[in-house]
C-alpha atoms as a PDB file:
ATOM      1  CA  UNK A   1      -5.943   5.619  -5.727  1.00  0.00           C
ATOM      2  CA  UNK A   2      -5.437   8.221  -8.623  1.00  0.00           C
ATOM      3  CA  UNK A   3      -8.368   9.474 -11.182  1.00  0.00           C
ATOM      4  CA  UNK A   4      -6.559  10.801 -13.505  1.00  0.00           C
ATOM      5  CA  UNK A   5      -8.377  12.962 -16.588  1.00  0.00           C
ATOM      6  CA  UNK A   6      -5.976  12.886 -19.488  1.00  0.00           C
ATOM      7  CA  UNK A   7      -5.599  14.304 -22.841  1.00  0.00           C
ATOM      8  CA  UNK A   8      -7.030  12.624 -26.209  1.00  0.00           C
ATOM      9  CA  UNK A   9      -4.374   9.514 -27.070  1.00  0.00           C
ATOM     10  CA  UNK A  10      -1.962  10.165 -24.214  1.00  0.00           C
ATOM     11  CA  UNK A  11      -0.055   7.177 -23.803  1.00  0.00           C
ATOM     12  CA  UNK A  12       0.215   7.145 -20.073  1.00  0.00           C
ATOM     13  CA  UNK A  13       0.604   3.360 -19.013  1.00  0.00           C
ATOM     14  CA  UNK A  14       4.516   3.084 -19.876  1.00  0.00           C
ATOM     15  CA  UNK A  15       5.091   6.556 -17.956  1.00  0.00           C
ATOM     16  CA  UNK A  16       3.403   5.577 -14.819  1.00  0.00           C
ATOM     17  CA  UNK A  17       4.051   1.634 -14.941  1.00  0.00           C
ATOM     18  CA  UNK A  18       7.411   3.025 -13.642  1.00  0.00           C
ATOM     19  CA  UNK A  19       6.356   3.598 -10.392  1.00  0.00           C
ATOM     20  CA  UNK A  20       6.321  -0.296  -9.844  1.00  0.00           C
ATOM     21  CA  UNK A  21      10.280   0.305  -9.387  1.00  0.00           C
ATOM     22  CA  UNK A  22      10.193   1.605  -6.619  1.00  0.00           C
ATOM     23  CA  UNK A  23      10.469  -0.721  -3.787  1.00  0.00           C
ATOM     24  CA  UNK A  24       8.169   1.030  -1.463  1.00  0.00           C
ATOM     25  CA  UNK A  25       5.568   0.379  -3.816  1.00  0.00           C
ATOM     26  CA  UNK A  26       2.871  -2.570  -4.277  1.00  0.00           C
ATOM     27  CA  UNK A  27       0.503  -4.103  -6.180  1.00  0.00           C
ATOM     28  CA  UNK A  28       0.528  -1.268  -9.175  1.00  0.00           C
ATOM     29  CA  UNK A  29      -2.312  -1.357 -10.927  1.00  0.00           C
ATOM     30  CA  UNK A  30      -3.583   1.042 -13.786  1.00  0.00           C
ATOM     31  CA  UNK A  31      -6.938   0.807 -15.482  1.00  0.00           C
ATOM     32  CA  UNK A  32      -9.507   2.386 -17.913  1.00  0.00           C
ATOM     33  CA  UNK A  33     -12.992   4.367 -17.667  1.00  0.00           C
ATOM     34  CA  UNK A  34     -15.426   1.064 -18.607  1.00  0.00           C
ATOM     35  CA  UNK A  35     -18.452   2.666 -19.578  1.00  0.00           C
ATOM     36  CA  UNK A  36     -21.106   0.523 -17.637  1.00  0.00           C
ATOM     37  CA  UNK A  37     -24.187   2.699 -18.277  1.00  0.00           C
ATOM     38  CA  UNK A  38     -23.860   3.583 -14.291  1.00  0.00           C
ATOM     39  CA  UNK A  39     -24.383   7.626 -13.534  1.00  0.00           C
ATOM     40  CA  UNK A  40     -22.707   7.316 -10.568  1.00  0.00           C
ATOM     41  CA  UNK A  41     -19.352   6.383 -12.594  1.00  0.00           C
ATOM     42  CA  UNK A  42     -16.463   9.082 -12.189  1.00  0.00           C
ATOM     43  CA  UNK A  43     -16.638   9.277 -16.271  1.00  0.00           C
ATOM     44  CA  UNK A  44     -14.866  12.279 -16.288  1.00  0.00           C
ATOM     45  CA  UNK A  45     -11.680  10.257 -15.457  1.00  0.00           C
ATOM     46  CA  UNK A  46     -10.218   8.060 -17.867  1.00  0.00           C
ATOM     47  CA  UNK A  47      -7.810   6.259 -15.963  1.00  0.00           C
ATOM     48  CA  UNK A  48      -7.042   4.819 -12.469  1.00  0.00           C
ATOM     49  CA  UNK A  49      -4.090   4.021 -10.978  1.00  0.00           C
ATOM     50  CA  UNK A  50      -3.340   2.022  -7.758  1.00  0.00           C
ATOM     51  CA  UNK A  51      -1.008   1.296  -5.290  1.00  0.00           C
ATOM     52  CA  UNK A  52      -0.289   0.021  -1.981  1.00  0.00           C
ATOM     53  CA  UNK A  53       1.816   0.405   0.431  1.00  0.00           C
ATOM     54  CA  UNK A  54       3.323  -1.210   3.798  1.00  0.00           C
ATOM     55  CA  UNK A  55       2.504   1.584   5.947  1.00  0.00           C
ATOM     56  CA  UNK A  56       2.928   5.208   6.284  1.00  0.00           C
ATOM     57  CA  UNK A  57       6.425   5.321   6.247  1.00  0.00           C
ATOM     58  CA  UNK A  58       6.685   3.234   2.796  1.00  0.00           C
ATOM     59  CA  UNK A  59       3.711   6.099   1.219  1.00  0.00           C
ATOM     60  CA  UNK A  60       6.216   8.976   2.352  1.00  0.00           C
ATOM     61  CA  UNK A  61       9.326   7.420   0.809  1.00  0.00           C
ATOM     62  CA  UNK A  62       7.748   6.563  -2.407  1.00  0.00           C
ATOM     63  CA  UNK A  63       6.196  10.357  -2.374  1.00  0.00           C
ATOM     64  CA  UNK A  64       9.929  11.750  -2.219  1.00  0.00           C
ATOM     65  CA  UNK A  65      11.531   9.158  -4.429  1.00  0.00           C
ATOM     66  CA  UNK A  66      13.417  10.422  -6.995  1.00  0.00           C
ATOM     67  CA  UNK A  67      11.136   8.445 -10.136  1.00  0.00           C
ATOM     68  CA  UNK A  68       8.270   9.277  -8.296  1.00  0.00           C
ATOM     69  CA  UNK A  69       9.167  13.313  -8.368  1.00  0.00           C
ATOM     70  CA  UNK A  70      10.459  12.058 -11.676  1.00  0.00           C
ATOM     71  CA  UNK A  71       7.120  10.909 -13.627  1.00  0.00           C
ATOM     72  CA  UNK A  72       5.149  13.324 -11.206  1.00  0.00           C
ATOM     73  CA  UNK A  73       7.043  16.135 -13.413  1.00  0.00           C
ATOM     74  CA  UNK A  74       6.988  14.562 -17.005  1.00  0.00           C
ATOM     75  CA  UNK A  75       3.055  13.282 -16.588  1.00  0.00           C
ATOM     76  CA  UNK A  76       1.732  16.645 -16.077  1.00  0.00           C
ATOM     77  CA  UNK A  77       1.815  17.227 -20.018  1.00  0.00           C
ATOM     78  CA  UNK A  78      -0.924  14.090 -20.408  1.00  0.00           C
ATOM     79  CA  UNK A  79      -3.275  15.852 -17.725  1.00  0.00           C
ATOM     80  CA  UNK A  80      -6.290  17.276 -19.305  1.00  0.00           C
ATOM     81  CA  UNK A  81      -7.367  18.265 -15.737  1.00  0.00           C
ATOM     82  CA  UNK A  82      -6.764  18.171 -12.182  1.00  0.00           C
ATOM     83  CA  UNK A  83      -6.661  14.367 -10.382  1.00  0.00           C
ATOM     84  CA  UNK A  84      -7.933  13.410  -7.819  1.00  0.00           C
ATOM     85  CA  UNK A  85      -6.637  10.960  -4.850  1.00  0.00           C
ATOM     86  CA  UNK A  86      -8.917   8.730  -2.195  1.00  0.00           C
ATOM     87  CA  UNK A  87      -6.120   7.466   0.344  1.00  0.00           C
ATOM     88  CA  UNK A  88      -7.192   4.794   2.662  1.00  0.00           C
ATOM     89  CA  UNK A  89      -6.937   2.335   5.103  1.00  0.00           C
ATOM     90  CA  UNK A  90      -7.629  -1.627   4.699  1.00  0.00           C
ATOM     91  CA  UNK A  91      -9.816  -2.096   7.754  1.00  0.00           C
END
């Protein structure tokens, strides 16, 4: 998973739906902040994005893949802050 904090009307979802191209990757997913009322929300990010993977191996090809280095360059212009990543493990 990816918080991402972006800039006022950054149109994000066609830059990082492009990640579902690469084969490595699955299951893309990329959501909005719904404001809930809950405190505990991460409302300082604005949008999620998700994505599995095989295994290991399949996360390390899809970090050097060309788009991926790609988009990773171009997106940093919509950041209005730092993200933040939780990588895990289905049990």
């Amino acid at each position: 998973m990816a918080y991402l904090d972006t800039k006022a009307n950054a149109n994000v979802d066609a830059n990082l739906s492009q990640l579902a191209q690469i084969e490595t990757v699955k299951n893309l997913q990329i959501g909005t902040f719904w404001k809930l009322g809950d405190e505990r929300a991460l409302a300082t990010y604005d949008v999620l994005m998700e994505m599995g993977f095989t295994d290991e191996a399949a996360y390390r090809a899809h970090q050097q893949h060309p788009l991926h280095l790609q988009v990773k360059a171009q997106f940093g212009a919509y950041l209005a802050g730092p993200l933040a990543t939780y990588d895990y493990q289905v049990r």
